[in-house]
Protein backbone atom coordinates (compact mmCIF):
# COMPACT_ATOMS: atom_id res chain seq x y z
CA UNK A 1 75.82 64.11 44.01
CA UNK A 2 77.87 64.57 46.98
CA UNK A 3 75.39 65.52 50.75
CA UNK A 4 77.06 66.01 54.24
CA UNK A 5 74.43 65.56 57.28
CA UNK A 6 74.98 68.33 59.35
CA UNK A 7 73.77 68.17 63.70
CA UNK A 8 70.72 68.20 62.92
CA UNK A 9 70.16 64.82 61.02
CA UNK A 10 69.12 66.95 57.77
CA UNK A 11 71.85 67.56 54.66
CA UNK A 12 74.18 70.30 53.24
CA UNK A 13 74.77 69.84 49.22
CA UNK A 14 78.52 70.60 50.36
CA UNK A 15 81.39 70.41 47.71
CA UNK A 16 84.71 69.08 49.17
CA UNK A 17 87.85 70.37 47.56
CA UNK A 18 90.66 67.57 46.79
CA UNK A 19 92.84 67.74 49.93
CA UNK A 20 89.90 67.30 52.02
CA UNK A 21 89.14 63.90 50.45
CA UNK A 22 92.76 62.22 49.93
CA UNK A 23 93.95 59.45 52.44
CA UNK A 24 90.03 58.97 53.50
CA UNK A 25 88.45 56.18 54.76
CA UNK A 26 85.67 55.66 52.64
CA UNK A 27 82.08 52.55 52.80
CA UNK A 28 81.07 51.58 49.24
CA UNK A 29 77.93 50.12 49.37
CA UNK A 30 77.48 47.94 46.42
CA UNK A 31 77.47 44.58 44.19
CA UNK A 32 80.73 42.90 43.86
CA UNK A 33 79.28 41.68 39.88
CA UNK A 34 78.49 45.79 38.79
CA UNK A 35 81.23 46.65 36.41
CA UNK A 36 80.42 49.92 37.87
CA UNK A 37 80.63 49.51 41.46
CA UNK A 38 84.39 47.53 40.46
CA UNK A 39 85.60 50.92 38.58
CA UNK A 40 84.93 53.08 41.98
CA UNK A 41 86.28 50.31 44.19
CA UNK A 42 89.78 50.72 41.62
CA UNK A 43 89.54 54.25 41.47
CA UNK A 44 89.39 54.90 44.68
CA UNK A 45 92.01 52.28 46.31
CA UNK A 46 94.21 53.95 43.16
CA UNK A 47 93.43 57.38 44.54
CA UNK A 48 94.88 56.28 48.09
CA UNK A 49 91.39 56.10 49.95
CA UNK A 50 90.72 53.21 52.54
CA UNK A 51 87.86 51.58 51.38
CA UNK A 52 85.38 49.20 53.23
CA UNK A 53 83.08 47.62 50.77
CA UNK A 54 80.18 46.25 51.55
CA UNK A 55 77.79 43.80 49.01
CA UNK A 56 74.65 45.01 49.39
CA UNK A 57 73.45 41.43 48.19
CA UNK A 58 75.66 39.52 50.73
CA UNK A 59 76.29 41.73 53.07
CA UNK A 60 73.02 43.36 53.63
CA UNK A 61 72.41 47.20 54.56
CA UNK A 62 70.90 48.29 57.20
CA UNK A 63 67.27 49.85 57.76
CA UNK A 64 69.19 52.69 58.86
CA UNK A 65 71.25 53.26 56.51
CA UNK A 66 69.33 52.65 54.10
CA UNK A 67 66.72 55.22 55.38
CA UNK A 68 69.21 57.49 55.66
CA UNK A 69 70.31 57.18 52.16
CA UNK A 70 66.61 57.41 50.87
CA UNK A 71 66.09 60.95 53.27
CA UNK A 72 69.43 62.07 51.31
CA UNK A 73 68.55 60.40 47.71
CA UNK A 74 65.05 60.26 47.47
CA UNK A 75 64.07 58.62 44.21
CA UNK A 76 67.72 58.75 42.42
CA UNK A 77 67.98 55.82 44.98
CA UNK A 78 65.42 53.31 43.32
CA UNK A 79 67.48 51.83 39.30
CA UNK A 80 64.49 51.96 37.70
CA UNK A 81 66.14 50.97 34.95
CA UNK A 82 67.60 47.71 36.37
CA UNK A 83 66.23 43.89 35.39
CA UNK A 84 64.90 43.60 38.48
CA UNK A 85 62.83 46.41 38.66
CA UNK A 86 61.61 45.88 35.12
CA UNK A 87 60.28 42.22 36.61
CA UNK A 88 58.37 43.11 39.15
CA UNK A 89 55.00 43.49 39.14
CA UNK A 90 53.06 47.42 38.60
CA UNK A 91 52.13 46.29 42.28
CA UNK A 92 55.38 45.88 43.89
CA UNK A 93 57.10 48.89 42.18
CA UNK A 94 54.06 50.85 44.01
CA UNK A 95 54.50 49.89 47.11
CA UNK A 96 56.93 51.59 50.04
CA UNK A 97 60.15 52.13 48.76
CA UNK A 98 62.36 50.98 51.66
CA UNK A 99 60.87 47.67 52.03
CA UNK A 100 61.43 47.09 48.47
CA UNK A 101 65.08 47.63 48.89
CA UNK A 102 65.10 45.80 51.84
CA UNK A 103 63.65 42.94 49.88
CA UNK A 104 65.82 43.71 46.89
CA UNK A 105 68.96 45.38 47.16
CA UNK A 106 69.75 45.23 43.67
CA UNK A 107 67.38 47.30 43.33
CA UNK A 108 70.07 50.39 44.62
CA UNK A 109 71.62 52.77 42.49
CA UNK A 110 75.01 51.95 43.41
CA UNK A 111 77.33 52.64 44.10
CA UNK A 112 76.87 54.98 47.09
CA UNK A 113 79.77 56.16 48.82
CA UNK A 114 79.95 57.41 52.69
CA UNK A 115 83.46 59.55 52.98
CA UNK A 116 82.78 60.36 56.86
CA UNK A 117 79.46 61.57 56.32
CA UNK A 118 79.44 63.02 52.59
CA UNK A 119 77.33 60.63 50.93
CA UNK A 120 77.34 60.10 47.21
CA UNK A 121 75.51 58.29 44.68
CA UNK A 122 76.22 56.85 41.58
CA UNK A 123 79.97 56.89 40.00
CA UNK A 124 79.57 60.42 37.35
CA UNK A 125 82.19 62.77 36.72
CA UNK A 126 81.61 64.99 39.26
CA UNK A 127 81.78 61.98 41.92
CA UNK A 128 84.91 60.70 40.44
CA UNK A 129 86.44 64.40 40.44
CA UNK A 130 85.59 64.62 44.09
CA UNK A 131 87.53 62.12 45.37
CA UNK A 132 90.56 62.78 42.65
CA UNK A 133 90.25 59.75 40.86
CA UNK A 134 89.63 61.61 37.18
């Protein structure tokens, strides 16, 4: 899923084509121990993007961003189907989603990529063919 915030704060579904995404600088927010997160991180270095990664465990994300990517994500954003999620209580898995991420960012679908402003989520096909690394 690949979203663009336009002026006004809100988001475009945009599709780039591949010569708008080569040679980009690129924020991977995600866990340097998902398999997943290490296949994006290699694909896209391969694929000639500068990429700034940051752990959401150690590094932290911001109540911004992490807003932000909640506005843009909306549910997708929560791995339900993560250990962590599966041990917490009915209780805390009711509660006010940002908080809980806050509290634990494993909790994330990762990885989520910001390529100046396009946001995506997750590491499909149709991610990968966006920024050429397929």
């Amino acid at each position: 899923m690949l979203m663009r915030l336009n002026a006004s704060n809100s988001c475009d579904r945009c599709l780039y084509g591949q010569n708008m995404v080569d040679m980009m600088k690129v924020i991977l927010y995600g866990l340097k121990s998902c398999d997943t997160c290490k296949k994006a991180l290699k694909s896209l270095q391969n694929s000639g993007h500068d990429v700034v990664y940051i752990d959401v465990r150690k590094d932290g994300v911001s109540a911004d961003d992490l807003s932000k990517f909640q506005d843009i994500f909306g549910e997708a954003l929560v791995n339900k189907r993560s250990t962590t999620w599966r041990n917490l209580s009915e209780q805390v898995r009711s509660g006010p989603v940002l908080p809980l991420l806050a509290a634990h960012p494993t909790l994330m679908k990762r990885p989520v990529i910001d390529a100046q402003g396009a946001l995506t989520l997750g590491w499909g096909k149709d991610v990968q063919q966006t920024f050429g690394s397929i």
